[in-house]
N, C-alpha and C. Protein backbone atom coordinates (compact mmCIF):
# COMPACT_ATOMS: atom_id res chain seq x y z
N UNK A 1 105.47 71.33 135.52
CA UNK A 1 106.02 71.64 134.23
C UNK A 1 104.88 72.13 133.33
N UNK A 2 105.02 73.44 132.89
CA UNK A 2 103.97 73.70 132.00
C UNK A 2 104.65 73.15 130.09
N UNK A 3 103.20 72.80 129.70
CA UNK A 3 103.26 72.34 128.72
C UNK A 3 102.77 73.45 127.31
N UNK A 4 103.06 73.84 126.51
CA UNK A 4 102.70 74.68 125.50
C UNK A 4 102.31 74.21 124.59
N UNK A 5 101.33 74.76 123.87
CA UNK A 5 100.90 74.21 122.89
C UNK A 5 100.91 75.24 121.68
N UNK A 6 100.74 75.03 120.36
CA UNK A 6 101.39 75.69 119.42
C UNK A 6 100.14 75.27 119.05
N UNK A 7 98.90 76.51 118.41
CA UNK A 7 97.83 76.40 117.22
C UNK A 7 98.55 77.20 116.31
N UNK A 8 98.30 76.52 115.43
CA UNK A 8 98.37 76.66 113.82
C UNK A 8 97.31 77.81 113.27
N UNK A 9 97.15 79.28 113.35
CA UNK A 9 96.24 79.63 112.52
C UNK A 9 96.29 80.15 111.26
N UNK A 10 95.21 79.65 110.14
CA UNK A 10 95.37 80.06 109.24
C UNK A 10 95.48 81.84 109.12
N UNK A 11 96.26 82.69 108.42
CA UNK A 11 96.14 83.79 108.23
C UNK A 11 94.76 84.28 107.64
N UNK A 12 94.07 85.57 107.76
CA UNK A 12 93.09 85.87 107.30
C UNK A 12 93.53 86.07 105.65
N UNK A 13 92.10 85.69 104.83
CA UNK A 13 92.73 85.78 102.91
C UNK A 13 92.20 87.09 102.91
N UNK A 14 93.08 87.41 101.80
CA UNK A 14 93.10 88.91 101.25
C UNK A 14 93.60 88.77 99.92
N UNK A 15 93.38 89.55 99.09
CA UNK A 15 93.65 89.70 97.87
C UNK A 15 93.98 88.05 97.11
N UNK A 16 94.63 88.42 96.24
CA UNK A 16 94.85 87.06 95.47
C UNK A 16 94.90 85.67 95.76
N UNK A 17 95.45 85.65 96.91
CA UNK A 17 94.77 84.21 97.89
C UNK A 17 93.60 84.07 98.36
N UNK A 18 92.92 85.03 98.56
CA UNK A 18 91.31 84.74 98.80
C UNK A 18 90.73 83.28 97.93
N UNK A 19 90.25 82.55 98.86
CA UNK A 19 89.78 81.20 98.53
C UNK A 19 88.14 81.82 97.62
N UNK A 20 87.31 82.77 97.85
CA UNK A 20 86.74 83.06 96.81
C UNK A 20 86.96 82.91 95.83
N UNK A 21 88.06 83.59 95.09
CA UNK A 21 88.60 83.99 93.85
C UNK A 21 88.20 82.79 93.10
N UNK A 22 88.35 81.61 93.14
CA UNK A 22 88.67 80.65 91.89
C UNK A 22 86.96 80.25 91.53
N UNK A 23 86.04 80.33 92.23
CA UNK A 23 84.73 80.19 91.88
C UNK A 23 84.49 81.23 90.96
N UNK A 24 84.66 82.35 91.89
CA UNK A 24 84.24 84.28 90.90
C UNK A 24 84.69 83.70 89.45
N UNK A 25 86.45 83.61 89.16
CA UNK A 25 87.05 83.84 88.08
C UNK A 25 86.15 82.68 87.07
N UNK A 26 85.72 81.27 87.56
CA UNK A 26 85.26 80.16 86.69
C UNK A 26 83.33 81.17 86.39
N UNK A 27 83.20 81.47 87.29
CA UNK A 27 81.94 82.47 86.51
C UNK A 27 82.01 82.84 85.50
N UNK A 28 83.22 83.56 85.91
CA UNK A 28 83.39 84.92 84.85
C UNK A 28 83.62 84.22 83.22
N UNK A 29 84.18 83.34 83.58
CA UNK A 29 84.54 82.78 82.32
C UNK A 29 83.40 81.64 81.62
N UNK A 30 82.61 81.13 82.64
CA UNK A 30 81.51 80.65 82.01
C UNK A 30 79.79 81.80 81.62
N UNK A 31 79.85 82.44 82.16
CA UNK A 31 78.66 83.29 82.04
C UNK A 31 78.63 84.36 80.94
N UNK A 32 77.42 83.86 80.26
CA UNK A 32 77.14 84.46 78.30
C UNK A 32 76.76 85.88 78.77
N UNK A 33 76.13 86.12 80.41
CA UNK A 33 75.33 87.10 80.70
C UNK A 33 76.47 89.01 80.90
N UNK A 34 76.79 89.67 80.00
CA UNK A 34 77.63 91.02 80.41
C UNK A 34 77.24 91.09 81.58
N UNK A 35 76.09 91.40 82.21
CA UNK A 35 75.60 91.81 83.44
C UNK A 35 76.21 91.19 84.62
N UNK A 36 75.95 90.04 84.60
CA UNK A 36 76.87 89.16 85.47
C UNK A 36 78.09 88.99 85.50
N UNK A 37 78.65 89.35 84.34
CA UNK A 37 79.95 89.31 84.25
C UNK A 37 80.84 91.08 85.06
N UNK A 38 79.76 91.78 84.87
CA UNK A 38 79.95 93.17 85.38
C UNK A 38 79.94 92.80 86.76
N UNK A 39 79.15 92.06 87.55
CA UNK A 39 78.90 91.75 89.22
C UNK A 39 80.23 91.16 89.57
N UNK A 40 80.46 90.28 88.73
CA UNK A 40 81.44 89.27 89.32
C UNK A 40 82.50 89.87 89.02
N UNK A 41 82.90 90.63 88.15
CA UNK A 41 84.21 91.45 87.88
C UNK A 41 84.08 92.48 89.00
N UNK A 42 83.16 93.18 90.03
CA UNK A 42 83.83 94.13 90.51
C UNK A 42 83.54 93.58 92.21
N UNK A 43 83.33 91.93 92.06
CA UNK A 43 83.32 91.39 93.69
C UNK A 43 84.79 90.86 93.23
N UNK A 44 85.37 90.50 92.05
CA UNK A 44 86.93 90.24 92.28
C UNK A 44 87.72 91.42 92.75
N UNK A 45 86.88 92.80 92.52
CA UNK A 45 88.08 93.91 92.36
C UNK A 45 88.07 94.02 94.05
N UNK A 46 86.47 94.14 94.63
CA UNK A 46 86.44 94.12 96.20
C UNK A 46 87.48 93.42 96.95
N UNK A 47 87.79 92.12 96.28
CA UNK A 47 88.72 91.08 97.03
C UNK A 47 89.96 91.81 96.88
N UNK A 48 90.42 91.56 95.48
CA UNK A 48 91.85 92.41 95.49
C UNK A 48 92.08 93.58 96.40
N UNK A 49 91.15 94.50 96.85
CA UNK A 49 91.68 95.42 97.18
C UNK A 49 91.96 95.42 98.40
N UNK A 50 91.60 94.17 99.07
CA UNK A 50 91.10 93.91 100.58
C UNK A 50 92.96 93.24 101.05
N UNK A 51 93.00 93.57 102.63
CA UNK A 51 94.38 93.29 103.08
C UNK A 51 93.85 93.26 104.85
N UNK A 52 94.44 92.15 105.04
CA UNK A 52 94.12 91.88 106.42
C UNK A 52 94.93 92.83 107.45
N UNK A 53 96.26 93.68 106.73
CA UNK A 53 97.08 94.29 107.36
C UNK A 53 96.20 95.85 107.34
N UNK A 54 95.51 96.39 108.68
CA UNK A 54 95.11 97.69 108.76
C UNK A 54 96.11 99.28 107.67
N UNK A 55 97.10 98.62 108.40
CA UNK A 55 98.13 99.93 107.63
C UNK A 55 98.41 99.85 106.30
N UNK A 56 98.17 98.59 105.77
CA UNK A 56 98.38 98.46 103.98
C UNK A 56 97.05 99.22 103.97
N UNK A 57 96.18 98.66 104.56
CA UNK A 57 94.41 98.81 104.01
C UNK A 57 94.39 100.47 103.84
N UNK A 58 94.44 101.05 104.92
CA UNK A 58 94.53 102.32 105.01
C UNK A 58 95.61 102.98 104.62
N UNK A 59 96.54 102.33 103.65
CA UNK A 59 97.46 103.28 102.47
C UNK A 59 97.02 103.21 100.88
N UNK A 60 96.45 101.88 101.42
CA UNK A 60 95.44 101.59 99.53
C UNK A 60 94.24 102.46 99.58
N UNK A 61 93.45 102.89 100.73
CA UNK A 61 92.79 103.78 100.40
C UNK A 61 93.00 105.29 100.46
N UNK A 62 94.30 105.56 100.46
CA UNK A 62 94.61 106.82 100.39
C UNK A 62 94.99 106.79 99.11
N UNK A 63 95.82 105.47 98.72
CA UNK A 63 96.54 106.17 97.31
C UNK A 63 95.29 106.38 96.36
N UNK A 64 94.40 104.90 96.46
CA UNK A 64 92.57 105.30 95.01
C UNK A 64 92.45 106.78 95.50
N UNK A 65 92.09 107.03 96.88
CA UNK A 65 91.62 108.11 96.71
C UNK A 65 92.45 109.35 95.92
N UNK A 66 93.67 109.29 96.39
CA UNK A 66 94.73 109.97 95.57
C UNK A 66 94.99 110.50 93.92
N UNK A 67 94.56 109.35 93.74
CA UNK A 67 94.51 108.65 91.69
C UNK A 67 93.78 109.42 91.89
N UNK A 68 92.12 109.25 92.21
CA UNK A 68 90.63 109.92 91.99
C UNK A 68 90.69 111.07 91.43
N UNK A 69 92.28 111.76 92.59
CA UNK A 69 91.74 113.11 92.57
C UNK A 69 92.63 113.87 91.97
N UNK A 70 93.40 112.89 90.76
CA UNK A 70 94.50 113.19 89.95
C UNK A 70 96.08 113.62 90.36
N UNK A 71 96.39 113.03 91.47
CA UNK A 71 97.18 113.32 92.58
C UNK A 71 97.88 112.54 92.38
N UNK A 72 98.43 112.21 91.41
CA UNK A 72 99.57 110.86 90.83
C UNK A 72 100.87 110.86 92.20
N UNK A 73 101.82 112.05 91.96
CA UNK A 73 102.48 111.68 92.76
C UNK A 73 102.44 111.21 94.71
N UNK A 74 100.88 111.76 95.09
CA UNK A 74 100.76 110.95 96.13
C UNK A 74 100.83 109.87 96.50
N UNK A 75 99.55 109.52 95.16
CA UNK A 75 99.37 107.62 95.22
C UNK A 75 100.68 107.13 94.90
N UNK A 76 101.64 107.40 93.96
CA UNK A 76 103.02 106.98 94.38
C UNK A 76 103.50 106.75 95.40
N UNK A 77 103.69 107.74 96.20
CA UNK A 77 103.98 107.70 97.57
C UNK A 77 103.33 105.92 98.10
N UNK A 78 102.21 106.38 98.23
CA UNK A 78 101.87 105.18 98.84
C UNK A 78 101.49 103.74 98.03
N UNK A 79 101.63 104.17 97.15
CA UNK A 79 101.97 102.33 96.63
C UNK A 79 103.16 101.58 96.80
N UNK A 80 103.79 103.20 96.79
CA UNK A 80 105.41 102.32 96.89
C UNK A 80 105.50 102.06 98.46
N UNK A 81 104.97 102.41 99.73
CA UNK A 81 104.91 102.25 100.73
C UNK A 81 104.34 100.63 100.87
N UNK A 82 102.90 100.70 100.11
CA UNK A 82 102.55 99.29 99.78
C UNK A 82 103.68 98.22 99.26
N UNK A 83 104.02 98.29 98.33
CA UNK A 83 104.73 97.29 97.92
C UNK A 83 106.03 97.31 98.81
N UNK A 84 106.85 98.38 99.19
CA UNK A 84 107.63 97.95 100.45
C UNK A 84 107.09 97.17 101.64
N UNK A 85 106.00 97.44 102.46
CA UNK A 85 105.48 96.68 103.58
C UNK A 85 105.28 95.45 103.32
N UNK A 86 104.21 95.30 101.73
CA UNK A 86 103.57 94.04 101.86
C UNK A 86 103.78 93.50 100.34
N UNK A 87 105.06 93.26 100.13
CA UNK A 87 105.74 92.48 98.73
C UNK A 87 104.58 91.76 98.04
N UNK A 88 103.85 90.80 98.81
CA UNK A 88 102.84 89.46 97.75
C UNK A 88 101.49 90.51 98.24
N UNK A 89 101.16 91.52 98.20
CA UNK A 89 100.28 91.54 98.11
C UNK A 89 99.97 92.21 96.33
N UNK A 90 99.33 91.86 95.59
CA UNK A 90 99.42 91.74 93.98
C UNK A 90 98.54 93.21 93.81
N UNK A 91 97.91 93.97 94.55
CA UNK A 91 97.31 94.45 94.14
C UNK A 91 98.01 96.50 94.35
N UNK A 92 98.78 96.05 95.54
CA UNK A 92 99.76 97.19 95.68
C UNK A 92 100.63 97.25 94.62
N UNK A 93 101.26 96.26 93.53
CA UNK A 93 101.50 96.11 92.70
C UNK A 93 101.38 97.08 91.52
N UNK A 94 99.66 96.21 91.58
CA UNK A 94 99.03 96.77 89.79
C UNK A 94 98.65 97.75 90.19
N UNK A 95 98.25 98.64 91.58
CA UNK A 95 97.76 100.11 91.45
C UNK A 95 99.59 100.82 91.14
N UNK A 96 99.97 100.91 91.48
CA UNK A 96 101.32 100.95 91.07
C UNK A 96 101.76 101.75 89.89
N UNK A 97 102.10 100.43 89.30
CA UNK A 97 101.91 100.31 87.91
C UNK A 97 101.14 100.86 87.16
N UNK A 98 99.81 101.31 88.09
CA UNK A 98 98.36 101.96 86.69
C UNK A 98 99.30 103.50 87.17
N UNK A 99 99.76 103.80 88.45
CA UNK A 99 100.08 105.37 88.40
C UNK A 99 101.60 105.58 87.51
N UNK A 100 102.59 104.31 87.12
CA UNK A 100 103.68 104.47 86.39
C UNK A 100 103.09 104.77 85.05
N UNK A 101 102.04 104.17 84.41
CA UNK A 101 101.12 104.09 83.17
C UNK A 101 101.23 105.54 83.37
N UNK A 102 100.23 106.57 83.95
CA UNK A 102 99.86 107.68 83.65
C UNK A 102 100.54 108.52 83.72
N UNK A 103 101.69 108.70 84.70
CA UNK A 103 103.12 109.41 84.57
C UNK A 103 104.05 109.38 83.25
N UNK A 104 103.80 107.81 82.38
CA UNK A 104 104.18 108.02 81.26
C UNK A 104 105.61 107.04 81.74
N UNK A 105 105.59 106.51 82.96
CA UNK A 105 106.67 105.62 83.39
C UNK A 105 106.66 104.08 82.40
N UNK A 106 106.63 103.69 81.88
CA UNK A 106 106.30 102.94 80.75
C UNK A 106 107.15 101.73 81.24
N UNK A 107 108.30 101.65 81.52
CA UNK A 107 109.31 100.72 82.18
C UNK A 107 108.78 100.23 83.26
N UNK A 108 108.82 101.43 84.11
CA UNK A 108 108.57 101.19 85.41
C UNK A 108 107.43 99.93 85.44
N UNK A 109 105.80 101.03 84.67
CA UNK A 109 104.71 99.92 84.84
C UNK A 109 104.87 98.57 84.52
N UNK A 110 105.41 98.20 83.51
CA UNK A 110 105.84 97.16 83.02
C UNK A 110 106.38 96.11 84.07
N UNK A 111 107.04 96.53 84.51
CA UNK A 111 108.16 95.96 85.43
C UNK A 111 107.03 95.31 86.52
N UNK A 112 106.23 96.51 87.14
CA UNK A 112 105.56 96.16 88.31
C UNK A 112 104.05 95.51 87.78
N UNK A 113 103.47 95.95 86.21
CA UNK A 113 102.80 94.58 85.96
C UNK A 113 103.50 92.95 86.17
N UNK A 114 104.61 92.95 85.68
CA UNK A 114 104.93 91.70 86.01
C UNK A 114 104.78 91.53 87.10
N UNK A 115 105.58 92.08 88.35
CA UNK A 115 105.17 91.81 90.03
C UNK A 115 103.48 91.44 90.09
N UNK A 116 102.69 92.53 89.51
CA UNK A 116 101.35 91.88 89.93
C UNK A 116 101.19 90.24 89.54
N UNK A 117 101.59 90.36 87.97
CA UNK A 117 100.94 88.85 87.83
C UNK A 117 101.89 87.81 87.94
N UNK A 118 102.85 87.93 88.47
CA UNK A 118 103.82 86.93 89.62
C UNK A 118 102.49 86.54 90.45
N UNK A 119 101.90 86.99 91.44
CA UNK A 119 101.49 87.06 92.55
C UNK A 119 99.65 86.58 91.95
N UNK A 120 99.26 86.86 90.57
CA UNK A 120 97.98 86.65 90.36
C UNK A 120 98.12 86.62 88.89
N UNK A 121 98.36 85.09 88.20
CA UNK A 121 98.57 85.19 86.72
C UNK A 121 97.12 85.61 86.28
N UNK A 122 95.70 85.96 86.89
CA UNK A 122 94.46 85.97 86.56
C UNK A 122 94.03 87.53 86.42
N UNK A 123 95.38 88.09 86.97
CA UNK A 123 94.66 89.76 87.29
C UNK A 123 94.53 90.59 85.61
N UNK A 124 93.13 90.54 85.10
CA UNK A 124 92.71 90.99 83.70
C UNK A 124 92.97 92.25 83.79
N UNK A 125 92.86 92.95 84.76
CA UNK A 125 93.19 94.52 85.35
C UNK A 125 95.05 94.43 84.75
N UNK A 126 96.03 94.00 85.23
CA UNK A 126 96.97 94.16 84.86
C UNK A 126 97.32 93.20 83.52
N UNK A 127 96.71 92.85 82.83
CA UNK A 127 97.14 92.05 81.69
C UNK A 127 96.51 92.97 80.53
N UNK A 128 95.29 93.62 81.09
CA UNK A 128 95.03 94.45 79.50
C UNK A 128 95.80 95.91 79.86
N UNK A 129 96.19 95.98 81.08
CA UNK A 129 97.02 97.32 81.29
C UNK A 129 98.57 96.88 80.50
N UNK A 130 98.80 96.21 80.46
CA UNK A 130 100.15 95.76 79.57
C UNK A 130 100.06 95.94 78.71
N UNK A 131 98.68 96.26 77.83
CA UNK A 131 98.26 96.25 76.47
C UNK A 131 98.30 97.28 76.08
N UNK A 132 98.18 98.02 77.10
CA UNK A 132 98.00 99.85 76.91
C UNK A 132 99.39 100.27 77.25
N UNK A 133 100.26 99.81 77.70
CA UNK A 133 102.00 100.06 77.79
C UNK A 133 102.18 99.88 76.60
N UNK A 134 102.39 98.55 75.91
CA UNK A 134 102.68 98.32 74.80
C UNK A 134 101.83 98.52 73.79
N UNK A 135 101.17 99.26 73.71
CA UNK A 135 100.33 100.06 72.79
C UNK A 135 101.17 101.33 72.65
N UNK A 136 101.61 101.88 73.76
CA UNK A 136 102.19 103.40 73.87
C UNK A 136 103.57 102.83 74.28
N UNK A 137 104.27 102.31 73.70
CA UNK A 137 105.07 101.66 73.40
C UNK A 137 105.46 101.18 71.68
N UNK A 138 104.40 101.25 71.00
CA UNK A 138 104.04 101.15 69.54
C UNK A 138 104.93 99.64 69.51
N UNK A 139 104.82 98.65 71.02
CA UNK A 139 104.83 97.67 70.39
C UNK A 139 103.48 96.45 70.19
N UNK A 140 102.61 96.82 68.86
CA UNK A 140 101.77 96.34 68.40
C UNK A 140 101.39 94.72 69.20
N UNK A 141 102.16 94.10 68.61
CA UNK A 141 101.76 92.54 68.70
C UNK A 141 101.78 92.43 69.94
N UNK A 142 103.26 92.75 70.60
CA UNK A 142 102.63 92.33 72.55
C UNK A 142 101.54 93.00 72.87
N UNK A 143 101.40 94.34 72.26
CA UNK A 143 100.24 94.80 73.18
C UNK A 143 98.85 93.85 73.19
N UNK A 144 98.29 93.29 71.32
CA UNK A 144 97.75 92.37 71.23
C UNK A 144 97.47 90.99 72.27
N UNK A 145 98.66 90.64 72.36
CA UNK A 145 98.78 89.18 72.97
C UNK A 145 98.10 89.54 74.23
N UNK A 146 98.48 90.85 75.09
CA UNK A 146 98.28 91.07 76.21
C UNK A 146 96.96 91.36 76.13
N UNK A 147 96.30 91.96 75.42
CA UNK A 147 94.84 92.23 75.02
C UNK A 147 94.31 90.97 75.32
N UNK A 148 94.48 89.63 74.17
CA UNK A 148 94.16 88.74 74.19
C UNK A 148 94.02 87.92 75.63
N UNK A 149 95.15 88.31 76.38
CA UNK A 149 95.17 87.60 77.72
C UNK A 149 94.18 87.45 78.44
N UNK A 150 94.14 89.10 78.29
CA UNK A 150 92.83 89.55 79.33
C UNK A 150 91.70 89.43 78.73
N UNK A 151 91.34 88.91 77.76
CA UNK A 151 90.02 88.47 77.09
C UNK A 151 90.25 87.13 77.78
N UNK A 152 90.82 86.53 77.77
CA UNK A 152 90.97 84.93 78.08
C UNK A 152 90.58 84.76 79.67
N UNK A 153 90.68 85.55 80.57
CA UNK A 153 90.37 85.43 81.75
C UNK A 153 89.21 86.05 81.94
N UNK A 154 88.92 87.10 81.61
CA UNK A 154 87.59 87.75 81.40
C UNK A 154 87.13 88.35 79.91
N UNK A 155 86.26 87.50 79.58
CA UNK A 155 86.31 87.78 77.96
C UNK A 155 84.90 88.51 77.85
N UNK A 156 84.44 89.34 78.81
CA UNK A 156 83.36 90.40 78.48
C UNK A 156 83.99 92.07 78.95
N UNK A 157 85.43 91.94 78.31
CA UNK A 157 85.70 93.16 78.83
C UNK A 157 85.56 94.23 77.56
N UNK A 158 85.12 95.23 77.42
CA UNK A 158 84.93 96.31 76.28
C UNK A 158 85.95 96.53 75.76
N UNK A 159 86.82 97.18 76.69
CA UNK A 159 88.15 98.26 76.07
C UNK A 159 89.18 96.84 75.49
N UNK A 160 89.24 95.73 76.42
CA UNK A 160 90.22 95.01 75.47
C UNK A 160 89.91 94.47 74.61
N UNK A 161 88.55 94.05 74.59
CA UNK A 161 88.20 93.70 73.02
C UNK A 161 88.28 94.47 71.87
N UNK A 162 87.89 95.85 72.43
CA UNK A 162 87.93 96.54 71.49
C UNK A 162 88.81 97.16 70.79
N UNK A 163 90.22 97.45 71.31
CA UNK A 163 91.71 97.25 70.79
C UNK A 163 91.91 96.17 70.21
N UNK A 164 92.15 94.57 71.12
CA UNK A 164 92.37 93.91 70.36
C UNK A 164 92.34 93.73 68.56
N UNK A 165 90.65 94.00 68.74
CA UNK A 165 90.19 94.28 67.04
C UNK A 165 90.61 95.46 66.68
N UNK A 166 91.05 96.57 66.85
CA UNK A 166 91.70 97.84 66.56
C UNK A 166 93.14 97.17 66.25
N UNK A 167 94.29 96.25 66.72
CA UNK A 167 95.21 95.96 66.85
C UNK A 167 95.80 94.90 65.71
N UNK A 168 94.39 93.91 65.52
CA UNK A 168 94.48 93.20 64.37
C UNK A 168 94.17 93.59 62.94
N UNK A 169 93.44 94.91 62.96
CA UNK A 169 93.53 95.80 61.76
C UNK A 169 94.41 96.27 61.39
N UNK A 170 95.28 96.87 62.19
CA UNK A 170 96.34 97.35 62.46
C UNK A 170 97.42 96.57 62.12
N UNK A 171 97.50 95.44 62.51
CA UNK A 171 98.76 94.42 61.99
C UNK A 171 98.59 93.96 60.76
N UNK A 172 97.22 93.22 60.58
CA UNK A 172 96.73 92.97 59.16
C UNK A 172 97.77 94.04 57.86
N UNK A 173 97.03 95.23 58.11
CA UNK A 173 97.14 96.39 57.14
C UNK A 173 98.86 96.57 57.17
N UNK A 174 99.55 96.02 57.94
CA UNK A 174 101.17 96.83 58.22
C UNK A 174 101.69 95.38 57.39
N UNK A 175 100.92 93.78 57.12
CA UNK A 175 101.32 92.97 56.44
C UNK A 175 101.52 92.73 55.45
N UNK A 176 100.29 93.62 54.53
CA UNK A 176 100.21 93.73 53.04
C UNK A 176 101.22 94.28 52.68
């Protein structure tokens, strides 16, 4: 009688489950240093972009390359290929979403920011991109809040700080 045995293996981490991530992100949020905060922000982006599945891997690097080369409706193509194949992966998601942003899909991105941060409430990439929907959206205050978000997870970021304070001038002055 043969006997079988069943191993348990863990799946390889990729993107937002990467057991890295929660050290990087507590950096990011403790370190006074921009510089370091620049390192550690683009070894999170390395992780995100990473997928143990060959055929996601090699559709995420067609669609960046795609974006790069201002080729919106390609990288469409293949994000949406992404997010059909591989639903939790968060980062097929928010590239997504950044090509609904530039098409002027405003809903759409929206929609599929949320999918990203279902899958990664930490992704500062899609939380200050919400900011810039609802900025071009002229809805002020969410765009704010969303600004704010992404300061809160990574609070050495330029562009959202620098709206933010563009945003609270802005509301200030619309109060008087």
């Amino acid at each position: 009688m043969a006997v079988l045995l069943a191993v348990a293996v863990a799946p390889a981490a990729a993107d937002q489950d990467d057991t890295r991530l929660d050290e990087l992100f507590e950096s990011l949020t403790d370190t006074p240093d921009p510089l370091r905060a620049q390192s550690l922000e683009a070894r999170i982006w390395r992780i995100w972009l990473e997928h143990e599945d060959g055929a996601v891997a090699e559709l995420m690097r067609k669609g960046v390359d795609a974006m790069q080369r201002g080729d919106r409706r390609s990288a469409l193509e293949d994000f949406d290929q992404i997010v059909t194949i591989a639903p939790d992966f968060a980062e097929g998601w928010n590239k997504r979403a950044t090509v609904h942003y530039l098409l002027g899909n405003y809903e759409e991105s929206l929609a599929d920011i949320a999918e990203t941060l279902a899958r990664e409430p930490r992704h500062f990439g899609a939380l200050s991109g919400r900011g810039l929907v609802y900025s071009q959206l002229e809805d002020f205050e969410a765009a704010l809040e969303a600004f704010e978000a992404a300061l809160e997870v990574h609070p050495h970021m330029i562009g959202p700080r620098a709206n933010a304070e563009a945003l609270r001038k802005l509301l200030e002055g619309q109060r008087i």
